[in-house]
ModelCIF file with pLDDT and N, C-alpha, C, O atoms, coordinates in Angstrom:
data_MODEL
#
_entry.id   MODEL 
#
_entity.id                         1 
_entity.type                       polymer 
_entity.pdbx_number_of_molecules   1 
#
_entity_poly.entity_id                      1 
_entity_poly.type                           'polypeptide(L)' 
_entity_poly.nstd_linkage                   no 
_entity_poly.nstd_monomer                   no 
_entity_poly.pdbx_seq_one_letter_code       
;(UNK)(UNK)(UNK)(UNK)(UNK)(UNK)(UNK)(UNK)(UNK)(UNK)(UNK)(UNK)(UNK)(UNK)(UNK)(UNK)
(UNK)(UNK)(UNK)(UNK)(UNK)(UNK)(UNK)(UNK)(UNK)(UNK)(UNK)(UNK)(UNK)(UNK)(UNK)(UNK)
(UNK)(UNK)(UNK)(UNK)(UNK)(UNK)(UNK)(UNK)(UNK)(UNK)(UNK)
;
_entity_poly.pdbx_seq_one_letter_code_can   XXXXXXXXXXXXXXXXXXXXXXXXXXXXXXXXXXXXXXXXXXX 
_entity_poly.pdbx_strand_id                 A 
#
loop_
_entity_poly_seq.entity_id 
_entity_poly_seq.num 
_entity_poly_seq.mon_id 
_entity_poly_seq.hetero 
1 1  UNK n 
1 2  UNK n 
1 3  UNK n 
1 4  UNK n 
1 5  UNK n 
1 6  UNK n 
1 7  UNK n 
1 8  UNK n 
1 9  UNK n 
1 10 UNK n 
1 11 UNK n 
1 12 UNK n 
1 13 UNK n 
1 14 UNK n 
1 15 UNK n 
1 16 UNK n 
1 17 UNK n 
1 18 UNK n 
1 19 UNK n 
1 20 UNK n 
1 21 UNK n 
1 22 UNK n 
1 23 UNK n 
1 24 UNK n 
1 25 UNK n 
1 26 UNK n 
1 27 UNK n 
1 28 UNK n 
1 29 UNK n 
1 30 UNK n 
1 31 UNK n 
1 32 UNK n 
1 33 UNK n 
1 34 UNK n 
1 35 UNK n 
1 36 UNK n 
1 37 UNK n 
1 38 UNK n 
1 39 UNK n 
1 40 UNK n 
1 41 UNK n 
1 42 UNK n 
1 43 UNK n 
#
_struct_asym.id          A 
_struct_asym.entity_id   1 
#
loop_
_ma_qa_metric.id 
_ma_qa_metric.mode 
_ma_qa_metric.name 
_ma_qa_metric.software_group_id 
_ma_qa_metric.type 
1 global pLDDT . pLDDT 
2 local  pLDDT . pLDDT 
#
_ma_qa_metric_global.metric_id      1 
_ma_qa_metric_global.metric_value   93.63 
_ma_qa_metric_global.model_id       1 
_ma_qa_metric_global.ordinal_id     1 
#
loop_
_ma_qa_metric_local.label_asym_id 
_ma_qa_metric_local.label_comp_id 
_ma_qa_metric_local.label_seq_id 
_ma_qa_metric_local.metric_id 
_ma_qa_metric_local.metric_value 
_ma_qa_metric_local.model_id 
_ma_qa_metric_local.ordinal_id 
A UNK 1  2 91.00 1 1  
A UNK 2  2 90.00 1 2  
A UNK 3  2 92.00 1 3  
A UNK 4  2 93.00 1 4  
A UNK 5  2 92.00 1 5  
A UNK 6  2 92.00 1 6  
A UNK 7  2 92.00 1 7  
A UNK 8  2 93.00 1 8  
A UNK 9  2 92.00 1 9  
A UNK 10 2 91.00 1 10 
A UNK 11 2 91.00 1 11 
A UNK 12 2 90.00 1 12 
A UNK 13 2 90.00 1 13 
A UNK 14 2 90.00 1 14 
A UNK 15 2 92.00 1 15 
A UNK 16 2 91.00 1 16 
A UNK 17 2 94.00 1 17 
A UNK 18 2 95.00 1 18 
A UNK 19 2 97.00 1 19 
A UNK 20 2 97.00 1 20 
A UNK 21 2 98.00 1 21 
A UNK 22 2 98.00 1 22 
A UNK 23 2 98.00 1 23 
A UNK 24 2 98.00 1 24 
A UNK 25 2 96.00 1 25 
A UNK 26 2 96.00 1 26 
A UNK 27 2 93.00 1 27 
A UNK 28 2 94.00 1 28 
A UNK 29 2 92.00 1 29 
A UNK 30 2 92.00 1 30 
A UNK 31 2 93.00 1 31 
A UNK 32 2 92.00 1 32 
A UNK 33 2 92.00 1 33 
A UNK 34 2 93.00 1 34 
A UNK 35 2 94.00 1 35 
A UNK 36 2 95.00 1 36 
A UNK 37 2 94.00 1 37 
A UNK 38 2 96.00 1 38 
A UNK 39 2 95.00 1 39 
A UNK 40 2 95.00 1 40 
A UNK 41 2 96.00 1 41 
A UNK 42 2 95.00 1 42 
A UNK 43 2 96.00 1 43 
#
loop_
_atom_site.group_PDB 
_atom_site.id 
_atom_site.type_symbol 
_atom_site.label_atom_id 
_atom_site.label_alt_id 
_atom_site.label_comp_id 
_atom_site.label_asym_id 
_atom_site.label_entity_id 
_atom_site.label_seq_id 
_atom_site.pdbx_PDB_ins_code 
_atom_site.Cartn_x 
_atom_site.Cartn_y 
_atom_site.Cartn_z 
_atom_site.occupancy 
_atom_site.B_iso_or_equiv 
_atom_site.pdbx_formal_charge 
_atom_site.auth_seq_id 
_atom_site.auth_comp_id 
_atom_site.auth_asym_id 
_atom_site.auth_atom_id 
_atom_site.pdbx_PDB_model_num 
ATOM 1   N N  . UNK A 1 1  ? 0.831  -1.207  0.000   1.00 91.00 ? 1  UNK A N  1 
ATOM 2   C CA . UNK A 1 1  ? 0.000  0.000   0.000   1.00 91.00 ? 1  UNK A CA 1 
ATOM 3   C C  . UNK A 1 1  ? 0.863  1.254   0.000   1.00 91.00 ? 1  UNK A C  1 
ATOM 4   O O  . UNK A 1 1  ? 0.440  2.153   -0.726  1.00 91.00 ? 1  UNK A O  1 
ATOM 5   N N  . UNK A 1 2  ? 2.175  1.536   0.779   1.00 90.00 ? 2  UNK A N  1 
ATOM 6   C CA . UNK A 1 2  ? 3.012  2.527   0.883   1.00 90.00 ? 2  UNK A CA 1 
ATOM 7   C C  . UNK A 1 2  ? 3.619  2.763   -0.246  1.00 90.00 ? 2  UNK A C  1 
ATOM 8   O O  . UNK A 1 2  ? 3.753  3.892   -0.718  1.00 90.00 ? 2  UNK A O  1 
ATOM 9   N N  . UNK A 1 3  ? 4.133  1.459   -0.889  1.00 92.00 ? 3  UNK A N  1 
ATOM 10  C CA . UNK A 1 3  ? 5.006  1.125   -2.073  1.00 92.00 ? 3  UNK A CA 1 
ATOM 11  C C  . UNK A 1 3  ? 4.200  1.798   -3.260  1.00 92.00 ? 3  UNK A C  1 
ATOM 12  O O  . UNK A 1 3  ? 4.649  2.621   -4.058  1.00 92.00 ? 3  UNK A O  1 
ATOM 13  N N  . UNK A 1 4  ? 2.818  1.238   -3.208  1.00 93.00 ? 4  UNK A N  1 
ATOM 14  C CA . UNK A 1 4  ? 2.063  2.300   -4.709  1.00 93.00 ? 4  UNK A CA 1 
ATOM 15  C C  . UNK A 1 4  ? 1.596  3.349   -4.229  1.00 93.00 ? 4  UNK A C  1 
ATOM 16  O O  . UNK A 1 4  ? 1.016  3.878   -5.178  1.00 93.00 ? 4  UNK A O  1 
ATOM 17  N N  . UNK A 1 5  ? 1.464  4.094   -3.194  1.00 92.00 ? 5  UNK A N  1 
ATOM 18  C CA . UNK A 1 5  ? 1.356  5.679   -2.910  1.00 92.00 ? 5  UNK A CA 1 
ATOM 19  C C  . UNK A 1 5  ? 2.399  5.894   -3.104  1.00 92.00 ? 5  UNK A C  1 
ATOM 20  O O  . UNK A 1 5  ? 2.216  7.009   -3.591  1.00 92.00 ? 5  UNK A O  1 
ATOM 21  N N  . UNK A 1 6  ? 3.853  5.713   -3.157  1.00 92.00 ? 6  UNK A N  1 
ATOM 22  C CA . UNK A 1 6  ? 4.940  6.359   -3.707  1.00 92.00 ? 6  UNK A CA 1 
ATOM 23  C C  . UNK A 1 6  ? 4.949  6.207   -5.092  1.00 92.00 ? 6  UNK A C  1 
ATOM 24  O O  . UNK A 1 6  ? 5.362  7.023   -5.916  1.00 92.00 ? 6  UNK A O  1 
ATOM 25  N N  . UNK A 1 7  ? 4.538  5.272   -5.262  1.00 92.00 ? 7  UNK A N  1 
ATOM 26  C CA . UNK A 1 7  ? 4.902  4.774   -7.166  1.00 92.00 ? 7  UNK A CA 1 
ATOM 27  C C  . UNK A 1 7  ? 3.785  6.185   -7.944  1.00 92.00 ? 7  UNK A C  1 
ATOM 28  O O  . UNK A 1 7  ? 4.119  6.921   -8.872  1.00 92.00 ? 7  UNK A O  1 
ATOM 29  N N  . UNK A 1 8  ? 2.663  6.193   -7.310  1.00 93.00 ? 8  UNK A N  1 
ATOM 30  C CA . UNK A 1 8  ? 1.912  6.968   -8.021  1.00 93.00 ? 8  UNK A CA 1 
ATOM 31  C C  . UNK A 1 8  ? 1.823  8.671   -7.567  1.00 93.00 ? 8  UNK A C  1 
ATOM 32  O O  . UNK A 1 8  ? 1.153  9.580   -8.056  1.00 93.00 ? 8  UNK A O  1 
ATOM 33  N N  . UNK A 1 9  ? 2.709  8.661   -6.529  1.00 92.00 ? 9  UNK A N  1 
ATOM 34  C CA . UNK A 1 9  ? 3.091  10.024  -6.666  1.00 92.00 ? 9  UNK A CA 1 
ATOM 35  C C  . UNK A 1 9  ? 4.751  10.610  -7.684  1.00 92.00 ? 9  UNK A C  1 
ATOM 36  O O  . UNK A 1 9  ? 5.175  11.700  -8.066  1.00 92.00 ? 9  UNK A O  1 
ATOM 37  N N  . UNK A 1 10 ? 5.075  9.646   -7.744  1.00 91.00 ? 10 UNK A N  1 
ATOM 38  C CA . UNK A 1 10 ? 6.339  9.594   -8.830  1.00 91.00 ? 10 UNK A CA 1 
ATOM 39  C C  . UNK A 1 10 ? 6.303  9.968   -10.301 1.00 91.00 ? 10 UNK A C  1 
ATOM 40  O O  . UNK A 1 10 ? 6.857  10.703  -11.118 1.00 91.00 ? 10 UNK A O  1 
ATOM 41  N N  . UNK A 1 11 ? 4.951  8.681   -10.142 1.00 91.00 ? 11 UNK A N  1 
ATOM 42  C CA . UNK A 1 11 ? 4.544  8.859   -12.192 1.00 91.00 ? 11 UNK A CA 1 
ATOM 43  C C  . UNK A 1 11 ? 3.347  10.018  -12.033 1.00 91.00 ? 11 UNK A C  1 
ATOM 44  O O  . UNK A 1 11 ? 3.183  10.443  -13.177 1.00 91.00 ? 11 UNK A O  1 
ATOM 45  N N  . UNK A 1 12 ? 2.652  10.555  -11.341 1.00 90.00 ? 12 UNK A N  1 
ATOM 46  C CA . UNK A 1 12 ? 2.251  11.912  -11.550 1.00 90.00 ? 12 UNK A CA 1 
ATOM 47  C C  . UNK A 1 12 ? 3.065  12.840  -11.443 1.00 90.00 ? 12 UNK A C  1 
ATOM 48  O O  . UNK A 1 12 ? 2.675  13.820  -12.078 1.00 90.00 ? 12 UNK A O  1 
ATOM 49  N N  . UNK A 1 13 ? 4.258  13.035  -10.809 1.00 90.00 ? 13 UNK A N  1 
ATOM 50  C CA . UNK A 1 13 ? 5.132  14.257  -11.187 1.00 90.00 ? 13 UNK A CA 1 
ATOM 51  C C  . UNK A 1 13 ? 6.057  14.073  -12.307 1.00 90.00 ? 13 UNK A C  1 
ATOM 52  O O  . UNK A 1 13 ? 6.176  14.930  -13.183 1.00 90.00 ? 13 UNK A O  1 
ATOM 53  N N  . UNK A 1 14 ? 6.629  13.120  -12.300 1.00 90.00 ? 14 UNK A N  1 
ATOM 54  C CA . UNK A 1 14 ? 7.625  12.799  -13.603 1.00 90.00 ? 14 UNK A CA 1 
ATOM 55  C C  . UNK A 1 14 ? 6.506  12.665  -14.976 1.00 90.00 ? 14 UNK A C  1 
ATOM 56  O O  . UNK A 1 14 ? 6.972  13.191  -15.987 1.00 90.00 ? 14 UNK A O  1 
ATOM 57  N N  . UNK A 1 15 ? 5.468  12.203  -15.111 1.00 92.00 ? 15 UNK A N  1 
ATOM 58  C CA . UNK A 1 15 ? 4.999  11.881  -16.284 1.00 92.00 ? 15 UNK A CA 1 
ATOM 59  C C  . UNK A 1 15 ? 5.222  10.459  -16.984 1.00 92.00 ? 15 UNK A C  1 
ATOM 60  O O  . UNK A 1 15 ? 4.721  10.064  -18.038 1.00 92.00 ? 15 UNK A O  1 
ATOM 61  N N  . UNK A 1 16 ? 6.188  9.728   -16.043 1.00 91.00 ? 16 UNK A N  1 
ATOM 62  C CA . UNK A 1 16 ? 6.561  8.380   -16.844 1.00 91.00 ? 16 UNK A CA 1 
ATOM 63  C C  . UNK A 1 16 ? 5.234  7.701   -16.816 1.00 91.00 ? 16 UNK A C  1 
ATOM 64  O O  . UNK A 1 16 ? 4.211  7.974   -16.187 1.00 91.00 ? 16 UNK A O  1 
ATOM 65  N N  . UNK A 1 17 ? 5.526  6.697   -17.704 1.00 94.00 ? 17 UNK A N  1 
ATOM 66  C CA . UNK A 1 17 ? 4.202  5.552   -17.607 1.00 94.00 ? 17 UNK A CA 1 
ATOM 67  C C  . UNK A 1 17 ? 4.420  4.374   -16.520 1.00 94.00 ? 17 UNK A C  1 
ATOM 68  O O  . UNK A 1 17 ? 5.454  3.735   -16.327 1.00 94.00 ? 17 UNK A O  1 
ATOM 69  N N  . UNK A 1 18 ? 3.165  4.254   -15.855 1.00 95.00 ? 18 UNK A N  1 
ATOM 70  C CA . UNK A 1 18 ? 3.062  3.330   -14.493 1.00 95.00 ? 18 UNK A CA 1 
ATOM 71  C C  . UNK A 1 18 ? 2.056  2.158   -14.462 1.00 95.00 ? 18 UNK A C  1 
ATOM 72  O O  . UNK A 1 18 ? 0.839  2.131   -14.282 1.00 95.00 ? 18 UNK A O  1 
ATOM 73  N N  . UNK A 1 19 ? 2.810  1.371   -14.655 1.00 97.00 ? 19 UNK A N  1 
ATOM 74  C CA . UNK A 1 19 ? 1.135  -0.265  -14.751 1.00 97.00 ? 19 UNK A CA 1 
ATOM 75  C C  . UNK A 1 19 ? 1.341  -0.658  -13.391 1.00 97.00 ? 19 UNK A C  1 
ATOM 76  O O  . UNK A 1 19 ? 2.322  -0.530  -12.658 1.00 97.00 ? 19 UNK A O  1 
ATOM 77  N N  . UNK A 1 20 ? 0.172  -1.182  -13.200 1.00 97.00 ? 20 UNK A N  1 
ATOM 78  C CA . UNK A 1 20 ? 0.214  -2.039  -12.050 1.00 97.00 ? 20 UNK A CA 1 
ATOM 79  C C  . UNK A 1 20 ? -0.654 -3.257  -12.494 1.00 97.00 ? 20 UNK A C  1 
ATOM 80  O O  . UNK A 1 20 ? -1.564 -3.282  -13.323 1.00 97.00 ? 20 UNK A O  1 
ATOM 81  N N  . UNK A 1 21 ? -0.147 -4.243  -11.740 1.00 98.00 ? 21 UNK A N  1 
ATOM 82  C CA . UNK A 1 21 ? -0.842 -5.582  -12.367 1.00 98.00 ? 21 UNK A CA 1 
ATOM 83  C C  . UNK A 1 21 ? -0.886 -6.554  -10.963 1.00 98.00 ? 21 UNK A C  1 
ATOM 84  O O  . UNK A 1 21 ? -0.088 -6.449  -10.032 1.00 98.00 ? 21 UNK A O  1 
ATOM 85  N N  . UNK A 1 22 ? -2.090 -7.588  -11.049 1.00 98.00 ? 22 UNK A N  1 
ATOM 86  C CA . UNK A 1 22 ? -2.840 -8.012  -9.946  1.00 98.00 ? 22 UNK A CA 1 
ATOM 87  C C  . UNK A 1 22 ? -2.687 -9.788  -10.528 1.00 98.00 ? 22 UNK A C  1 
ATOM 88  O O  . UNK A 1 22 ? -3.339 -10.063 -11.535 1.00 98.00 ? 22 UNK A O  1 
ATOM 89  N N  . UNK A 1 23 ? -1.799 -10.972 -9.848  1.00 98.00 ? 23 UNK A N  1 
ATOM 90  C CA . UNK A 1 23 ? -1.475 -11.943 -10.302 1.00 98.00 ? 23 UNK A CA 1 
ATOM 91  C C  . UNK A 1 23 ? -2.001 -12.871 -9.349  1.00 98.00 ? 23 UNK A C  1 
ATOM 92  O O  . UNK A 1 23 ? -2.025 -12.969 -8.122  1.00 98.00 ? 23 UNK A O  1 
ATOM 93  N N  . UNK A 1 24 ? -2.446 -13.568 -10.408 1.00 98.00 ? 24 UNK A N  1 
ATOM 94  C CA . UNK A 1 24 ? -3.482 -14.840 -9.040  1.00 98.00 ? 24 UNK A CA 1 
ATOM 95  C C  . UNK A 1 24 ? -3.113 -15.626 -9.267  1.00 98.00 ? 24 UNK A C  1 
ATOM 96  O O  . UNK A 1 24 ? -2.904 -15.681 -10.479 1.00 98.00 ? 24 UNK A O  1 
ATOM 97  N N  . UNK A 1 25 ? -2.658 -16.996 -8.421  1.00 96.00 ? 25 UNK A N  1 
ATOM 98  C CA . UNK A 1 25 ? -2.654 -18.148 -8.743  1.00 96.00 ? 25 UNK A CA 1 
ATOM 99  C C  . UNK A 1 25 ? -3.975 -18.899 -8.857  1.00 96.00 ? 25 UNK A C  1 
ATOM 100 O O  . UNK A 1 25 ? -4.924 -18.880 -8.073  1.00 96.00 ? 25 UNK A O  1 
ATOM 101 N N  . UNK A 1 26 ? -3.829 -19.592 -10.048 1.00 96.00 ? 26 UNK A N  1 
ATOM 102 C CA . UNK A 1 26 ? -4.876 -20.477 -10.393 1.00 96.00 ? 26 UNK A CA 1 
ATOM 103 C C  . UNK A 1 26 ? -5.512 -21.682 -9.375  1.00 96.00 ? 26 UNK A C  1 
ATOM 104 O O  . UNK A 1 26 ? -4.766 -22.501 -8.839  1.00 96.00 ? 26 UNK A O  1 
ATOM 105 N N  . UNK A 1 27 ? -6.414 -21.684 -9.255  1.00 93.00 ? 27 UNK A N  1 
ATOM 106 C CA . UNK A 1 27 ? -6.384 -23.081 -8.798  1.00 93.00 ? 27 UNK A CA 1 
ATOM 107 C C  . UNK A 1 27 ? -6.136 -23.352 -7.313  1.00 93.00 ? 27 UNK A C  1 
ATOM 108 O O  . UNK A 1 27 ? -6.255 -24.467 -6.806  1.00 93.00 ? 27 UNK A O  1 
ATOM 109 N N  . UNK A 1 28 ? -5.677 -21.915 -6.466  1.00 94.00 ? 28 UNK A N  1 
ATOM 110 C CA . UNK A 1 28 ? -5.383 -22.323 -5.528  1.00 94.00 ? 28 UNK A CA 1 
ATOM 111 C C  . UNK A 1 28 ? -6.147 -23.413 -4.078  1.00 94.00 ? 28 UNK A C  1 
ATOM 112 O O  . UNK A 1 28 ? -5.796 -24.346 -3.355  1.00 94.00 ? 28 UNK A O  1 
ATOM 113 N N  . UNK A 1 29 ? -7.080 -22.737 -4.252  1.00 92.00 ? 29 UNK A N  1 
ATOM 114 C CA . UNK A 1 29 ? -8.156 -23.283 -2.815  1.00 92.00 ? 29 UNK A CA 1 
ATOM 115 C C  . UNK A 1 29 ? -7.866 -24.841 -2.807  1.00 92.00 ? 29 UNK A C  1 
ATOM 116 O O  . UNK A 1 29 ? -7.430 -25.698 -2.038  1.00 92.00 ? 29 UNK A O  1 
ATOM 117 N N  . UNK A 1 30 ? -8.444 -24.698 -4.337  1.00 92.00 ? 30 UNK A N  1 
ATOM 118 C CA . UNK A 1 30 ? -8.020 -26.958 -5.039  1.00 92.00 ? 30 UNK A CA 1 
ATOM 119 C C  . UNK A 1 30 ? -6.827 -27.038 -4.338  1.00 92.00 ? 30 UNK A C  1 
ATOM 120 O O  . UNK A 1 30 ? -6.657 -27.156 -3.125  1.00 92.00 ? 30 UNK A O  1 
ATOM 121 N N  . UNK A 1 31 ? -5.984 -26.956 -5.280  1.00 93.00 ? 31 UNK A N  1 
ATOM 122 C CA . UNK A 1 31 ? -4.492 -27.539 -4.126  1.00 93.00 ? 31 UNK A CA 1 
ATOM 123 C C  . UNK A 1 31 ? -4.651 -27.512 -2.763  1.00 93.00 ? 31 UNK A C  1 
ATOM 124 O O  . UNK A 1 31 ? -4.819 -28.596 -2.204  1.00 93.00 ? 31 UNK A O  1 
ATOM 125 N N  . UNK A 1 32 ? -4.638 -26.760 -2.272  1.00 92.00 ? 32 UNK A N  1 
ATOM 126 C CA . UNK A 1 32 ? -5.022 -26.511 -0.260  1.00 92.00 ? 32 UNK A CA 1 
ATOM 127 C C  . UNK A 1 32 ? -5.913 -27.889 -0.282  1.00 92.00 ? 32 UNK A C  1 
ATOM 128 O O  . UNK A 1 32 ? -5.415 -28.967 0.047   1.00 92.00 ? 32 UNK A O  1 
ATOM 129 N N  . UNK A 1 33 ? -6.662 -27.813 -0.512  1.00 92.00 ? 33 UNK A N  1 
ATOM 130 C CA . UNK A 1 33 ? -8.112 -28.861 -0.325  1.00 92.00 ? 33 UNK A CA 1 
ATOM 131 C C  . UNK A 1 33 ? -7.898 -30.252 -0.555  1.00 92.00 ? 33 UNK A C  1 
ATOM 132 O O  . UNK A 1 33 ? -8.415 -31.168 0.085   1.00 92.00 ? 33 UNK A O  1 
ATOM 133 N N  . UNK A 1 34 ? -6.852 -30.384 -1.812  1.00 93.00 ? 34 UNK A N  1 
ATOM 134 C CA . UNK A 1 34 ? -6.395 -31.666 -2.393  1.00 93.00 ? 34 UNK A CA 1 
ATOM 135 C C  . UNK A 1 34 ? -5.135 -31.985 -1.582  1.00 93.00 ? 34 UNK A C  1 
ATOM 136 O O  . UNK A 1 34 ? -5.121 -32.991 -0.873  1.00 93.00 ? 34 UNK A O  1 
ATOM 137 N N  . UNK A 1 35 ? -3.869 -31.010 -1.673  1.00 94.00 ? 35 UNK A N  1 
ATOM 138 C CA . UNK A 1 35 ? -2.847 -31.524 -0.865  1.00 94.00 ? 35 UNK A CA 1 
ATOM 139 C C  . UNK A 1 35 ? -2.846 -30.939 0.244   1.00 94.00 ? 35 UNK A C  1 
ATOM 140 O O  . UNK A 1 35 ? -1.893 -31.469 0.814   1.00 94.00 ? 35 UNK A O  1 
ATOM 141 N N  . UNK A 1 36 ? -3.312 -30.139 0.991   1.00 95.00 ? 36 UNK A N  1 
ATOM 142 C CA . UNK A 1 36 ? -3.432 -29.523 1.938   1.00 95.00 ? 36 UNK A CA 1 
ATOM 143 C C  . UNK A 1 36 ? -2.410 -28.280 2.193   1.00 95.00 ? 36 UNK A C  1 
ATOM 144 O O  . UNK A 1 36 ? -1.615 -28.083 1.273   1.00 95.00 ? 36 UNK A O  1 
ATOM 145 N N  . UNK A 1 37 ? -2.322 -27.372 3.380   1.00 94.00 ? 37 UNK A N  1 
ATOM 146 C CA . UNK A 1 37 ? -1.924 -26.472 3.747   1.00 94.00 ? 37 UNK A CA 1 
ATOM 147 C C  . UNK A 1 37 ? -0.671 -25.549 3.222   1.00 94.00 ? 37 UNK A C  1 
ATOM 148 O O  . UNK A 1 37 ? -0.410 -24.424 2.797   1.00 94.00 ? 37 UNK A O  1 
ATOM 149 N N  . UNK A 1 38 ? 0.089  -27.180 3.644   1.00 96.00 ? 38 UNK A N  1 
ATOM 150 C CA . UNK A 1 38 ? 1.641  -27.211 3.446   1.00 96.00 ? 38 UNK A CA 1 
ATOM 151 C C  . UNK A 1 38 ? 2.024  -27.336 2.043   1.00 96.00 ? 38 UNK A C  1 
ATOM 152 O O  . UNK A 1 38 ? 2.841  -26.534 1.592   1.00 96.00 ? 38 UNK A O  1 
ATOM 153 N N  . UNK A 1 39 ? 1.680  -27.972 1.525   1.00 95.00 ? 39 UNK A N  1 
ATOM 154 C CA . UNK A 1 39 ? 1.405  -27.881 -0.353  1.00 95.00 ? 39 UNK A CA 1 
ATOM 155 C C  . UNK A 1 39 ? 1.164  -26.169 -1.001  1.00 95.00 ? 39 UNK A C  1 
ATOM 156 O O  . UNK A 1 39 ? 1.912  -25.510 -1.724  1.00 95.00 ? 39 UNK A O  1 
ATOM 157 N N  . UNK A 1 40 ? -0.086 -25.840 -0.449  1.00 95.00 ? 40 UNK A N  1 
ATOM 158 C CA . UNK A 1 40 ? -0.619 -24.291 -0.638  1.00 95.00 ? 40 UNK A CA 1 
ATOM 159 C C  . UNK A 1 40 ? 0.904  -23.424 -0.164  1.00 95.00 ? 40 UNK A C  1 
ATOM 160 O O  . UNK A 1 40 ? 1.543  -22.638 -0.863  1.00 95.00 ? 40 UNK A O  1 
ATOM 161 N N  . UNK A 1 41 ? 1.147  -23.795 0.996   1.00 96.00 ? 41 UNK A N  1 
ATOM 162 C CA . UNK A 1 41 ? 2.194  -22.899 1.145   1.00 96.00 ? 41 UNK A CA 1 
ATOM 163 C C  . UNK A 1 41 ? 3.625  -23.311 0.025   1.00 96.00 ? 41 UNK A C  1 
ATOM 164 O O  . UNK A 1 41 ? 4.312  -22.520 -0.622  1.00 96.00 ? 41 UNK A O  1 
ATOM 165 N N  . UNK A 1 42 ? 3.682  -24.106 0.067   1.00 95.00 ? 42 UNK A N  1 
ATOM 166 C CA . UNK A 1 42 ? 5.443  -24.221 -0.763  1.00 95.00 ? 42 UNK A CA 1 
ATOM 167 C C  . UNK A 1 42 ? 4.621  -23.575 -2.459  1.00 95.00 ? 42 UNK A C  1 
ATOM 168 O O  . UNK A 1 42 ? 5.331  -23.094 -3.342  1.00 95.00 ? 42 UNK A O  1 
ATOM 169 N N  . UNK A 1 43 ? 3.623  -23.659 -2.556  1.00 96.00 ? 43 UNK A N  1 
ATOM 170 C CA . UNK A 1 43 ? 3.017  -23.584 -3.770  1.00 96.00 ? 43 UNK A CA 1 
ATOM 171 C C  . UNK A 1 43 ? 3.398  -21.539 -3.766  1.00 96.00 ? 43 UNK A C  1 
ATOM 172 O O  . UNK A 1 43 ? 3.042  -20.843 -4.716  1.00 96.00 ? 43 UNK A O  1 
#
């Protein structure tokens, strides 16, 4: 949250271009459910 209030006070003063992107793992709950916890986590 701190990290993109700085990012987006940066690319509004400089003008550079700024993406932000939101990455999900697929499938997760399944794995947890199928191999359980510890699986989800190393996953």
């Amino acid at each position: 949250d701190e990290y993109l209030r700085l990012a987006h006070g940066a690319a509004e003063r400089s003008g550079n271009s700024l993406s932000i992107a939101i990455l999900d793992l697929d499938h997760f709950k399944n794995i947890n459910d199928t191999f359980g916890r510890d699986t989800g986590d190393h996953a």
